[in-house]
PDB file of N, CA and C in Angstrom:
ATOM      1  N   UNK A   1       8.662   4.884  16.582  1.00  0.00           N
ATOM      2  CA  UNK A   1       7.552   5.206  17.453  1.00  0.00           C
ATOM      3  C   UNK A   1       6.298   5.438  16.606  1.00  0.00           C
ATOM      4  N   UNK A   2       5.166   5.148  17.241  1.00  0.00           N
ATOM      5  CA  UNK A   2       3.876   4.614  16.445  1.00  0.00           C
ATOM      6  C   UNK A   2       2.957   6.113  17.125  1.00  0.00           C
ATOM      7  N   UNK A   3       3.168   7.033  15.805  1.00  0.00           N
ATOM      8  CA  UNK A   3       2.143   8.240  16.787  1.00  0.00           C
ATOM      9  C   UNK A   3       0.801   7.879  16.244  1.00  0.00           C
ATOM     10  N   UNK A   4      -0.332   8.682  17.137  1.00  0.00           N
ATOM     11  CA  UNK A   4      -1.345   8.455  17.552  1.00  0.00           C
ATOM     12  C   UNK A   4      -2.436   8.321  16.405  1.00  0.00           C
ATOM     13  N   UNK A   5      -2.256   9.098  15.295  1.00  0.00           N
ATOM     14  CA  UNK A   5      -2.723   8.497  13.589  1.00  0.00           C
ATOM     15  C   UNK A   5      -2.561   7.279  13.805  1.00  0.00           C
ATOM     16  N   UNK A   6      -1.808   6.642  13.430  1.00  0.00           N
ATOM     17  CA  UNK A   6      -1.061   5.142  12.945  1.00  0.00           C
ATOM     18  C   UNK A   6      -1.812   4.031  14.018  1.00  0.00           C
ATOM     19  N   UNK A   7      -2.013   4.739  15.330  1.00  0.00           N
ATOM     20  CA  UNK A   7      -2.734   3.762  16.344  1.00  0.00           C
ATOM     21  C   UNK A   7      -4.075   3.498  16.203  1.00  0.00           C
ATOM     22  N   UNK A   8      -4.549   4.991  15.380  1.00  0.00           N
ATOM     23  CA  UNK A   8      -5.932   4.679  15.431  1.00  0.00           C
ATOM     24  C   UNK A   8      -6.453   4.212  14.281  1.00  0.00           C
ATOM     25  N   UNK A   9      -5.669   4.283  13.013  1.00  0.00           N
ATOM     26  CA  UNK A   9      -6.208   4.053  11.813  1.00  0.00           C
ATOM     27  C   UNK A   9      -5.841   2.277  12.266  1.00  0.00           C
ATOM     28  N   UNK A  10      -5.165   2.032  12.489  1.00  0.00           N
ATOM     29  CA  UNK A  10      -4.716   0.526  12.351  1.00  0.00           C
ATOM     30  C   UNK A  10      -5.730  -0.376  13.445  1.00  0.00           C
ATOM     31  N   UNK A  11      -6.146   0.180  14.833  1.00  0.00           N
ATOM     32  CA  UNK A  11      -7.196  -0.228  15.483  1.00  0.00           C
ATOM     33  C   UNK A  11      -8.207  -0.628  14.729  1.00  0.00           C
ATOM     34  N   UNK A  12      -8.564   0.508  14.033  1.00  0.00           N
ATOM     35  CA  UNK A  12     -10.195   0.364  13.641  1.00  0.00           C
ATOM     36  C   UNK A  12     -10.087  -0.482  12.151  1.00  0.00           C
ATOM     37  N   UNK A  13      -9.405  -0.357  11.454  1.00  0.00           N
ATOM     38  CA  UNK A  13      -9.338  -1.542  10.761  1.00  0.00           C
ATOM     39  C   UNK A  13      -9.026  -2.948  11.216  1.00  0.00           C
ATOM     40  N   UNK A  14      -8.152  -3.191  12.199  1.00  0.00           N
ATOM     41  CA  UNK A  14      -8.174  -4.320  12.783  1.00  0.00           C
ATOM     42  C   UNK A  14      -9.530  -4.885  13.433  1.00  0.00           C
ATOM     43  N   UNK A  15     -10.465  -4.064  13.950  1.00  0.00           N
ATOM     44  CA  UNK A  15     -11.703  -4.079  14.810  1.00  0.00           C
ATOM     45  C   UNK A  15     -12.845  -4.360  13.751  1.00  0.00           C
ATOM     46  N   UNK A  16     -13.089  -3.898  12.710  1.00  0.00           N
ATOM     47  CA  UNK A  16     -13.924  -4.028  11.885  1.00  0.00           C
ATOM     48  C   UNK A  16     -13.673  -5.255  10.798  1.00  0.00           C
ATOM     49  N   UNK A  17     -12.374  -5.359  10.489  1.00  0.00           N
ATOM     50  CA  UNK A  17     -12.156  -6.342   9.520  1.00  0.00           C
ATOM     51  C   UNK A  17     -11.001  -7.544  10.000  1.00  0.00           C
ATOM     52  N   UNK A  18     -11.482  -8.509   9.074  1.00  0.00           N
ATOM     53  CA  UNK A  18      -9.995  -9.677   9.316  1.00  0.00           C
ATOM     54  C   UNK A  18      -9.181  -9.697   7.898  1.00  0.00           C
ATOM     55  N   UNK A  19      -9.434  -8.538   6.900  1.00  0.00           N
ATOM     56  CA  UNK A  19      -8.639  -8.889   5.816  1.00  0.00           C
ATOM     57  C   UNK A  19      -7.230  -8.823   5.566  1.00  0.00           C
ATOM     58  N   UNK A  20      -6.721  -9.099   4.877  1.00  0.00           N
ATOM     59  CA  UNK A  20      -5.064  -8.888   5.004  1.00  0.00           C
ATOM     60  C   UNK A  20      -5.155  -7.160   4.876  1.00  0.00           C
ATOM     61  N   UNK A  21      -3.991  -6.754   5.042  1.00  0.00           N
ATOM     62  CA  UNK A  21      -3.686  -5.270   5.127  1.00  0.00           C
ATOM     63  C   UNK A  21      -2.401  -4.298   4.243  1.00  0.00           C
ATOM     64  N   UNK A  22      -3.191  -3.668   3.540  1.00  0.00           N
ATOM     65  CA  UNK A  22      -2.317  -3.032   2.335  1.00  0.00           C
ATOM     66  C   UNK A  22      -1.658  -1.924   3.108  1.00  0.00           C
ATOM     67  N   UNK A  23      -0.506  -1.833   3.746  1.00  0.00           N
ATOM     68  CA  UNK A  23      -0.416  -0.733   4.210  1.00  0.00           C
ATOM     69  C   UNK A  23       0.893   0.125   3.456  1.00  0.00           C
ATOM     70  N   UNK A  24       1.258   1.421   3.426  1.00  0.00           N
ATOM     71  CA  UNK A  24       1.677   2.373   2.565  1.00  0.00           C
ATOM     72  C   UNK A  24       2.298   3.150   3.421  1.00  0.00           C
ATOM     73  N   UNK A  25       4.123   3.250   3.297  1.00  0.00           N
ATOM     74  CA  UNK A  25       4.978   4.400   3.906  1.00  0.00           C
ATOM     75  C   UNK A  25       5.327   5.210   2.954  1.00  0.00           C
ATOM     76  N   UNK A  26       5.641   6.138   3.271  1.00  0.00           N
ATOM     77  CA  UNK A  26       6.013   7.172   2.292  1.00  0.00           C
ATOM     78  C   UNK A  26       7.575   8.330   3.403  1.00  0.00           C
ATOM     79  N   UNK A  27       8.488   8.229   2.044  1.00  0.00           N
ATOM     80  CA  UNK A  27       9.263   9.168   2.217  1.00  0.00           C
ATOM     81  C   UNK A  27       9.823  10.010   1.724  1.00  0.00           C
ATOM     82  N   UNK A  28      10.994  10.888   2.127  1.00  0.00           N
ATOM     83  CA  UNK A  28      11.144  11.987   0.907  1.00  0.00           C
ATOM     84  C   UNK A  28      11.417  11.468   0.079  1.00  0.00           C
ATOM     85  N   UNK A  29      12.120  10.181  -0.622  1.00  0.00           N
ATOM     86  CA  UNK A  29      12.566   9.947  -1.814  1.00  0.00           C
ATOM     87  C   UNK A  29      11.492   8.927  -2.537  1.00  0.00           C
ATOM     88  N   UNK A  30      11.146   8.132  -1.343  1.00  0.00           N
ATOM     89  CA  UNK A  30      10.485   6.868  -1.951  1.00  0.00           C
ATOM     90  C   UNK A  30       9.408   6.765  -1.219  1.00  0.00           C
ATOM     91  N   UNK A  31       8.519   5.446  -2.288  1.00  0.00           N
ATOM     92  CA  UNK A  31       6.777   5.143  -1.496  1.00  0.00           C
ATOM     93  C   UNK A  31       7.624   3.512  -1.359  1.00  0.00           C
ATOM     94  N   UNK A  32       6.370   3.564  -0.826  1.00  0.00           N
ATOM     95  CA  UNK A  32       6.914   1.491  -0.183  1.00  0.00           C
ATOM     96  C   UNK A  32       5.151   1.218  -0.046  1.00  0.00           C
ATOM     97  N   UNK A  33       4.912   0.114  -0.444  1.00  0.00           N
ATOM     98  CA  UNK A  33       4.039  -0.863  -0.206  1.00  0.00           C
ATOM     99  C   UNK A  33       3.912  -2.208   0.048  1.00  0.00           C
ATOM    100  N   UNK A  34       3.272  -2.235   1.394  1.00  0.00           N
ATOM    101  CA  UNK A  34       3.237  -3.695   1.949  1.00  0.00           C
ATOM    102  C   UNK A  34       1.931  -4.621   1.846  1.00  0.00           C
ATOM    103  N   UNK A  35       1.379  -5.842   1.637  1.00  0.00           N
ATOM    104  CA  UNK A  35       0.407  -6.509   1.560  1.00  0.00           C
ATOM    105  C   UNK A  35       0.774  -7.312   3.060  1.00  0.00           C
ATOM    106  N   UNK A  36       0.191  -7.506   4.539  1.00  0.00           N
ATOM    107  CA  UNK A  36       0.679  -7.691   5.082  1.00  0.00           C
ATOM    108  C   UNK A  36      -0.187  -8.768   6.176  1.00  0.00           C
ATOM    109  N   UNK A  37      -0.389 -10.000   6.379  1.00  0.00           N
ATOM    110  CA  UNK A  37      -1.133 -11.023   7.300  1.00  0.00           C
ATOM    111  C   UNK A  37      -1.266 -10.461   8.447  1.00  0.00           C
ATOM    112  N   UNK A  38      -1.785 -10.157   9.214  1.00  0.00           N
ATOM    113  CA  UNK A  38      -1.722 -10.011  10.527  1.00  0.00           C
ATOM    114  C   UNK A  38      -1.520 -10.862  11.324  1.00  0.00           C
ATOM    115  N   UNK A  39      -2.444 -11.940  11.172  1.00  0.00           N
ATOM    116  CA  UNK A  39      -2.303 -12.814  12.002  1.00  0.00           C
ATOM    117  C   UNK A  39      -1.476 -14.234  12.004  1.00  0.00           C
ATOM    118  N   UNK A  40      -0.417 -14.238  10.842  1.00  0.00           N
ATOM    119  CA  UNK A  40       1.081 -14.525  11.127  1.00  0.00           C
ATOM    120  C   UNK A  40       1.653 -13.813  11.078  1.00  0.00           C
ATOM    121  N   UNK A  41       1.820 -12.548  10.330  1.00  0.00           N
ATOM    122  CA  UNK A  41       2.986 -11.753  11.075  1.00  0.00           C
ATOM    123  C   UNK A  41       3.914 -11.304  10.197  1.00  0.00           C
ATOM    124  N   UNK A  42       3.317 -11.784   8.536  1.00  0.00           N
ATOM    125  CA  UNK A  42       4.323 -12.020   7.141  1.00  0.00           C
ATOM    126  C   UNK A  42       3.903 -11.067   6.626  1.00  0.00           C
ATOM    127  N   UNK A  43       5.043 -10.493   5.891  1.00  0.00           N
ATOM    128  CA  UNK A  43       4.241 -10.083   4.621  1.00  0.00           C
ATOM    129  C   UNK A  43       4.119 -10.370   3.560  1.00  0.00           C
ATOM    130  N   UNK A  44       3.014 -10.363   2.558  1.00  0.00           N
ATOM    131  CA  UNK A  44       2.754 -11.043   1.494  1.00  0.00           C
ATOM    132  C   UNK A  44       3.211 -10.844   0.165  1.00  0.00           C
ATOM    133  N   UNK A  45       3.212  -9.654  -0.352  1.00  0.00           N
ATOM    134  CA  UNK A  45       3.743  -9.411  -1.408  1.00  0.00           C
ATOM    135  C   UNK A  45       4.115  -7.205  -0.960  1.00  0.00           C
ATOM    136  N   UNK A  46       4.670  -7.167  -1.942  1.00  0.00           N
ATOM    137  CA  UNK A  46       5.209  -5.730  -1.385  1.00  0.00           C
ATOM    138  C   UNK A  46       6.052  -5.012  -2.905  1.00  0.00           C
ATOM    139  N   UNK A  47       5.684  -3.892  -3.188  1.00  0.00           N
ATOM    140  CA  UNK A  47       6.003  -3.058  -4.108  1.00  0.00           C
ATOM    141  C   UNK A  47       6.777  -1.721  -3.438  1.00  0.00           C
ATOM    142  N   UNK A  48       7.925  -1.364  -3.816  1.00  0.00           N
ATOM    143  CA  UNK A  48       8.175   0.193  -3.796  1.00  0.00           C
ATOM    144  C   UNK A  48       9.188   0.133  -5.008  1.00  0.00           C
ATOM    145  N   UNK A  49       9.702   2.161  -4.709  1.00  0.00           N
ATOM    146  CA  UNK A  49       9.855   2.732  -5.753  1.00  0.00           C
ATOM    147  C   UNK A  49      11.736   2.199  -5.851  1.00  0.00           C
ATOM    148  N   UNK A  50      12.144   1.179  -4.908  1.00  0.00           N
ATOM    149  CA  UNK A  50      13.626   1.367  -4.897  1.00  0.00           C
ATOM    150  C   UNK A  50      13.547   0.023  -5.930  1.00  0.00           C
ATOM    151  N   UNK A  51      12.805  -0.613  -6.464  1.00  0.00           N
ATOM    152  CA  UNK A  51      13.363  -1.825  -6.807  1.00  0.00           C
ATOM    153  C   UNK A  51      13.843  -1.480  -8.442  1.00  0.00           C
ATOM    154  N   UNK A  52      14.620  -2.679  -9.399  1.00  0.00           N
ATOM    155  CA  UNK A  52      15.337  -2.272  -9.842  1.00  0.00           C
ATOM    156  C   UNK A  52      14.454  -2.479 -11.182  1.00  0.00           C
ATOM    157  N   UNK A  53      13.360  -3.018 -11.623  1.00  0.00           N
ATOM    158  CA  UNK A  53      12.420  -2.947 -12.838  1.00  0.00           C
ATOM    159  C   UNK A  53      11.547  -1.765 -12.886  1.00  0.00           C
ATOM    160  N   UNK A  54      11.948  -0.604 -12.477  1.00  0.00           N
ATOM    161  CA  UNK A  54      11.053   0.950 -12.130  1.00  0.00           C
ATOM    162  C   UNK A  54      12.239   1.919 -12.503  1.00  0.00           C
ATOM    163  N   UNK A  55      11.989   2.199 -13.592  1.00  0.00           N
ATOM    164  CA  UNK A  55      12.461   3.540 -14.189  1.00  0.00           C
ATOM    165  C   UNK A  55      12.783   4.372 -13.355  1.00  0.00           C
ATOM    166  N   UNK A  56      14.423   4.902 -13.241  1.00  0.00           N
ATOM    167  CA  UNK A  56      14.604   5.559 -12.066  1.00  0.00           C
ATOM    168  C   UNK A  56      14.874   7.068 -12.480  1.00  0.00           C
ATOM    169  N   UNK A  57      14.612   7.496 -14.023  1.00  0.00           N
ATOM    170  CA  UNK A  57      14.460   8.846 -14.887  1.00  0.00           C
ATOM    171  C   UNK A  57      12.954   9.183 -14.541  1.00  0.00           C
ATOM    172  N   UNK A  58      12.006   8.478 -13.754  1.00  0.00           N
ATOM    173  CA  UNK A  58      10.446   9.034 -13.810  1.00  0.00           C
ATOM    174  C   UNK A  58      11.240   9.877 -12.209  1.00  0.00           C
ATOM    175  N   UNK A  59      11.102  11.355 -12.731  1.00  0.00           N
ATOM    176  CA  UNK A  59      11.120  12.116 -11.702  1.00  0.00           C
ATOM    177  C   UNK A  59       9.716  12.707 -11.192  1.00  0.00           C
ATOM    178  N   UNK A  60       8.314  11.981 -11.486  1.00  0.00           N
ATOM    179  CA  UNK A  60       7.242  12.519 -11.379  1.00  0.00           C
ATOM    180  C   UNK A  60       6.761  11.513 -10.124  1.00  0.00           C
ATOM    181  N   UNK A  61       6.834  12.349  -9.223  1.00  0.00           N
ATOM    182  CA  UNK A  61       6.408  11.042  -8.148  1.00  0.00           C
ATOM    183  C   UNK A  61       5.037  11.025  -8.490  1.00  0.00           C
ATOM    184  N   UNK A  62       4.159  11.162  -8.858  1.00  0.00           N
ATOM    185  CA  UNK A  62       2.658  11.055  -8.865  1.00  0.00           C
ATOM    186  C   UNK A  62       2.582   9.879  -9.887  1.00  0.00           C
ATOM    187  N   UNK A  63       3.348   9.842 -11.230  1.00  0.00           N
ATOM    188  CA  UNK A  63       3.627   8.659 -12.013  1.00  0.00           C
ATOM    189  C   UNK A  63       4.159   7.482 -11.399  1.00  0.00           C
ATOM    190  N   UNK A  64       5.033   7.376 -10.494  1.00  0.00           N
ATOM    191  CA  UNK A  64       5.711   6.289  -9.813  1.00  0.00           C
ATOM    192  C   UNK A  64       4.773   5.744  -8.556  1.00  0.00           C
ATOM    193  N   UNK A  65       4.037   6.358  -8.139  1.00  0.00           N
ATOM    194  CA  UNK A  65       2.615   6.473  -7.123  1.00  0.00           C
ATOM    195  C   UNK A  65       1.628   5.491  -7.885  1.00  0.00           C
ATOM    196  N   UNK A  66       1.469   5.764  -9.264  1.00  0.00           N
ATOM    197  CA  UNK A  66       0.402   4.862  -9.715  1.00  0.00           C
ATOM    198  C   UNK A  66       1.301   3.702 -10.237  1.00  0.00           C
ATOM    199  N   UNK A  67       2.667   3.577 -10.480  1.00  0.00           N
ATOM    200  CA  UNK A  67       3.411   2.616 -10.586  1.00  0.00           C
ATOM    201  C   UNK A  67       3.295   1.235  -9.807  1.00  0.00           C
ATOM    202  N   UNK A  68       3.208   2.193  -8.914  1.00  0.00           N
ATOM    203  CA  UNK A  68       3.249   0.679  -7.002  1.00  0.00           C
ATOM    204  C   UNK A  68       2.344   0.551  -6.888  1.00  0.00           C
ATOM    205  N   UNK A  69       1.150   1.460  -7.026  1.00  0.00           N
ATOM    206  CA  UNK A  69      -0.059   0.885  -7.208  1.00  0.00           C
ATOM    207  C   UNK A  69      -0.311  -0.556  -7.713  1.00  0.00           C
ATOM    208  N   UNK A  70      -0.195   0.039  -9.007  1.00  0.00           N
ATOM    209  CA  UNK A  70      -0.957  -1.306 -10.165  1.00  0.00           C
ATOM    210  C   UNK A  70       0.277  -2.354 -10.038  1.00  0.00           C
ATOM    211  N   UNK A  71       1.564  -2.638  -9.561  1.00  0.00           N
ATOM    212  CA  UNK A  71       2.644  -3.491  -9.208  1.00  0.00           C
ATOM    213  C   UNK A  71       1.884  -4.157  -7.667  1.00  0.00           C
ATOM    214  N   UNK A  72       1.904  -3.331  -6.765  1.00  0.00           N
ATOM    215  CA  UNK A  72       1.560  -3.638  -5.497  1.00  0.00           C
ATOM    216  C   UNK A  72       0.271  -4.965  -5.615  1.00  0.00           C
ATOM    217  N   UNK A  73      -0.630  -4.311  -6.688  1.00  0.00           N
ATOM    218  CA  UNK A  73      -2.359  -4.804  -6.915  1.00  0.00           C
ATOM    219  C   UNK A  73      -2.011  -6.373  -7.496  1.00  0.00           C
ATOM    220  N   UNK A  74      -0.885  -6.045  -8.792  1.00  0.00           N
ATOM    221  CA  UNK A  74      -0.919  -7.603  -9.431  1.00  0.00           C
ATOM    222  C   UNK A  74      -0.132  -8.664  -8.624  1.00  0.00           C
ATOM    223  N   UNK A  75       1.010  -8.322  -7.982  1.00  0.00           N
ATOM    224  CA  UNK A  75       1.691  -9.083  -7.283  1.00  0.00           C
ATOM    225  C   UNK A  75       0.491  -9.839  -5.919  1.00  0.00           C
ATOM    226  N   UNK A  76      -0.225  -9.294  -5.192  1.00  0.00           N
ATOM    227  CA  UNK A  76      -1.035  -9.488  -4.329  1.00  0.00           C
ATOM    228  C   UNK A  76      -2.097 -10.587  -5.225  1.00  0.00           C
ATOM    229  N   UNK A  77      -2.708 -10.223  -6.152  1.00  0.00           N
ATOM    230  CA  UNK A  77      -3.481 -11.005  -6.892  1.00  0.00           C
ATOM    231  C   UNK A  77      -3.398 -12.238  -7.687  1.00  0.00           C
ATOM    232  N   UNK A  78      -1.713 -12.225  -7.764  1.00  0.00           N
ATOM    233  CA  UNK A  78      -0.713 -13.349  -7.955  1.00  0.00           C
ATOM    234  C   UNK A  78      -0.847 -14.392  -6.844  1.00  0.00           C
ATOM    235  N   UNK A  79      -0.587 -13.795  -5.826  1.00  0.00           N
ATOM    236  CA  UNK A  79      -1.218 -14.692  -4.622  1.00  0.00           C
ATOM    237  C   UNK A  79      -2.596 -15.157  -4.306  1.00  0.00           C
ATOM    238  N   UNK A  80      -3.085 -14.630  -4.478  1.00  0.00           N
ATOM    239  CA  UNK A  80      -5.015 -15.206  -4.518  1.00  0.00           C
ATOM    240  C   UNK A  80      -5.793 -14.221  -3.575  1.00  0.00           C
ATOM    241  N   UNK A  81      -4.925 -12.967  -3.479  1.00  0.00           N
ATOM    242  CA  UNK A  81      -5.616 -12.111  -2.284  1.00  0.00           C
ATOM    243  C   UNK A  81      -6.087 -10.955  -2.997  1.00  0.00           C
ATOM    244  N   UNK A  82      -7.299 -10.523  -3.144  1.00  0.00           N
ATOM    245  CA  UNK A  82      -8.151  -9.790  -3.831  1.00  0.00           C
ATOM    246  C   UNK A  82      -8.842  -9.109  -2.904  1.00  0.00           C
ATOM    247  N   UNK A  83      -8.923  -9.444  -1.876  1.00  0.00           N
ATOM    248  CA  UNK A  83      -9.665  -8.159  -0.716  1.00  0.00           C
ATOM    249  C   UNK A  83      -9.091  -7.725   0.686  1.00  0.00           C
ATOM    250  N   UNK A  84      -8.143  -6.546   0.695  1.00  0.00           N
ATOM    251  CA  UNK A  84      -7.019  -6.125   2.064  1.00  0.00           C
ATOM    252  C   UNK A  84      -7.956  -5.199   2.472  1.00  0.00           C
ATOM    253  N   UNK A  85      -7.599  -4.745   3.394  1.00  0.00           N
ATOM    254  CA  UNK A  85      -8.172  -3.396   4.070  1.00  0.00           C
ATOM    255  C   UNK A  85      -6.736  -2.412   3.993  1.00  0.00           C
ATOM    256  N   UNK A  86      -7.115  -1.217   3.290  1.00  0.00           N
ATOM    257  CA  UNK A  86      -6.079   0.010   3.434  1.00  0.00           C
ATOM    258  C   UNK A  86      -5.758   0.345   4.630  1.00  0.00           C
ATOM    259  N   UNK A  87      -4.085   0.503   4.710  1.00  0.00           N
ATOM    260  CA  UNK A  87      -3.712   1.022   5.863  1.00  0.00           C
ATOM    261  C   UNK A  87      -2.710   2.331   5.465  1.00  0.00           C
ATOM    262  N   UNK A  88      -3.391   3.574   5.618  1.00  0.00           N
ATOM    263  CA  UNK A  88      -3.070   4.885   5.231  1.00  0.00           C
ATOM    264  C   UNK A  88      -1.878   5.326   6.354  1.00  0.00           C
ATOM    265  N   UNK A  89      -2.057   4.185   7.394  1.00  0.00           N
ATOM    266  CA  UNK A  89      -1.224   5.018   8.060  1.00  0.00           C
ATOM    267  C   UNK A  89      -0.591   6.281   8.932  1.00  0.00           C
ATOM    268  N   UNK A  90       0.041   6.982   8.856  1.00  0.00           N
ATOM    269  CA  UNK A  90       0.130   8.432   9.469  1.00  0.00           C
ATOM    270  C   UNK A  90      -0.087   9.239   8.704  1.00  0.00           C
ATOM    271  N   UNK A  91      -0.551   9.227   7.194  1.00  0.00           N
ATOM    272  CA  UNK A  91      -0.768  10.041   6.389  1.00  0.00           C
ATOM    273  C   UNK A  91      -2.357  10.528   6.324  1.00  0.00           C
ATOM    274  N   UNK A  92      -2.530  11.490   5.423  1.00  0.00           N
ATOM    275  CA  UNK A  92      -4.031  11.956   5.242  1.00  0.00           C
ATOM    276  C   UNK A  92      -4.169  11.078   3.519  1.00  0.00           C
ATOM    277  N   UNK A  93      -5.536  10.603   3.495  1.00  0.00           N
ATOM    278  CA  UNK A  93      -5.833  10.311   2.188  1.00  0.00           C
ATOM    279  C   UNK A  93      -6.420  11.270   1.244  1.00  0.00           C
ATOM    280  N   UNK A  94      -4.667  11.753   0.499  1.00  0.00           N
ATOM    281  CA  UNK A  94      -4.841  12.586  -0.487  1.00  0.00           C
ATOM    282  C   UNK A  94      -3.763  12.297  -1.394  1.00  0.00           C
ATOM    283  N   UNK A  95      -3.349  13.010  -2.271  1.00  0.00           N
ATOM    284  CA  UNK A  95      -1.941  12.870  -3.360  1.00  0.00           C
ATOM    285  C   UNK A  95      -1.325  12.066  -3.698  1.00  0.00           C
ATOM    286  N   UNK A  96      -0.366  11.333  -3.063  1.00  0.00           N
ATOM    287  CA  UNK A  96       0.260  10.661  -3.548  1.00  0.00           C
ATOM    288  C   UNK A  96      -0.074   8.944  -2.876  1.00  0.00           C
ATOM    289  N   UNK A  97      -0.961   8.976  -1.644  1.00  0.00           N
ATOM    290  CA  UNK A  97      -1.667   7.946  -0.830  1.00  0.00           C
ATOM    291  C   UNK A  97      -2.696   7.603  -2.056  1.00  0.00           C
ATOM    292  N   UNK A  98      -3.264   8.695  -2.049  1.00  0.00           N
ATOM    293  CA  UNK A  98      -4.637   8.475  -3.159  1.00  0.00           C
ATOM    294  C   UNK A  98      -4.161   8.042  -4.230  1.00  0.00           C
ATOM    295  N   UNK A  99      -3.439   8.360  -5.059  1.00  0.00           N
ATOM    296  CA  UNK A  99      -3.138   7.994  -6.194  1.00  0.00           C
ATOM    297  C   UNK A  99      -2.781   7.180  -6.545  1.00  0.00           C
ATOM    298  N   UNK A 100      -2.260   5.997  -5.161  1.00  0.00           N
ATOM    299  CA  UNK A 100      -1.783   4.605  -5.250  1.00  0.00           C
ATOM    300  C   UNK A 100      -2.524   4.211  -4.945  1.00  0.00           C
ATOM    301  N   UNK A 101      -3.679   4.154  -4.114  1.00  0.00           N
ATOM    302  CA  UNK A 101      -4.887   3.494  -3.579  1.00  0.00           C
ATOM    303  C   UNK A 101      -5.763   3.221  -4.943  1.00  0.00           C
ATOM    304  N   UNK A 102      -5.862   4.030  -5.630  1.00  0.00           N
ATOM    305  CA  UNK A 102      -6.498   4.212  -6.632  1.00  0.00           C
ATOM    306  C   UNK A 102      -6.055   3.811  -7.734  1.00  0.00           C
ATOM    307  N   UNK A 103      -4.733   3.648  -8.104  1.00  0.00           N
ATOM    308  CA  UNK A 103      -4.098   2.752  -9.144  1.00  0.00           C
ATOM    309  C   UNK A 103      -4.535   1.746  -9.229  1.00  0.00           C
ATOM    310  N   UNK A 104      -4.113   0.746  -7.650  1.00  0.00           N
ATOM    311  CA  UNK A 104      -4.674  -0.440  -6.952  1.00  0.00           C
ATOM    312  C   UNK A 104      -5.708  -0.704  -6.980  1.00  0.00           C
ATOM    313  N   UNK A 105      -6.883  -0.034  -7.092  1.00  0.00           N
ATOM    314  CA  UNK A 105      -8.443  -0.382  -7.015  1.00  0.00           C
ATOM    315  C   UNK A 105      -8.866  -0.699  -8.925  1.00  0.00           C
ATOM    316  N   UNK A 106      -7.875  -0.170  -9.642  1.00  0.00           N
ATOM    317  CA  UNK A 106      -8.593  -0.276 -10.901  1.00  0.00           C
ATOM    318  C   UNK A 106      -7.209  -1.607 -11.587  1.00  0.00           C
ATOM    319  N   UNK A 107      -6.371  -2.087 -10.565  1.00  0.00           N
ATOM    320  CA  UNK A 107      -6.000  -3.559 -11.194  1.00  0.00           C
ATOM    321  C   UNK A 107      -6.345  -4.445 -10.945  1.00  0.00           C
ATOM    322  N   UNK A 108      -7.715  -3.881  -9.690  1.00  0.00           N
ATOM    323  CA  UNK A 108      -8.374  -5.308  -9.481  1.00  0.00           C
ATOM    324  C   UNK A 108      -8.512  -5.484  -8.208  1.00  0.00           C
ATOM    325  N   UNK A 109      -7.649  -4.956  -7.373  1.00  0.00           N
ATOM    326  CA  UNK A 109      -7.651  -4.989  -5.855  1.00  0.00           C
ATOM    327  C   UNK A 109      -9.161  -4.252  -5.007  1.00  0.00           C
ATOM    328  N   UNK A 110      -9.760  -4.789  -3.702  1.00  0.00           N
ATOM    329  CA  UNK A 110     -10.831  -4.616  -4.004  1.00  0.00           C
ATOM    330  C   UNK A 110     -10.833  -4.206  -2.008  1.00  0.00           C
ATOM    331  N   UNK A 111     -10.603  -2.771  -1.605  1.00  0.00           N
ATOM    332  CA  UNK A 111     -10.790  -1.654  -0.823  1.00  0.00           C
ATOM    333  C   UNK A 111     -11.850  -1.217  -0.610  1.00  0.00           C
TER     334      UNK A 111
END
């Protein structure tokens, strides 16, 4: 179920922009990042913390945050897509949102 954050952040980026869409879940164990088309329906490239080239001794989630970041940023840029619109999602942009947003903005990705 899609609560009422998630409806509105995703509206108004849909309303203002046509860029692809970086959007970011987060859970107790793990972050996940999606690069995601809207208008087929794919997603494009995608980083989280379960895959198996990510050090699974970094018990610092704030380190593994800027991990998927700068993973999330090059894989996307691998593809030729250099400008998404952030999708924060149900979260507030702070900690561990921020810190991947911000990984992402300094590998090149362009928010």
């Amino acid at each position: 179920m899609i609560d009422k954050r998630t409806k509105r952040v995703r509206y108004k980026l849909k309303k203002i922009s046509n860029r692809k869409r970086l959007t970011v879940f987060r859970s107790n164990k793990h972050l996940y990042a999606q690069v995601i088309d809207d208008s087929v329906g794919k997603t494009l490239a995608s980083a989280s913390s379960k895959e198996k080239n990510i050090d699974i001794d970094i018990k610092d989630r704030k380190s593994l945050a800027e991990i998927i970041g700068k993973n999330i940023a090059k894989r996307s840029i691998e593809k030729g897509i250099k400008e998404v619109a952030f999708d924060k999602g149900k979260y507030k942009y702070h900690g561990l949102i921020k810190i991947l947003a911000d990984s992402a903005r300094t590998e090149g990705l362009i928010f």
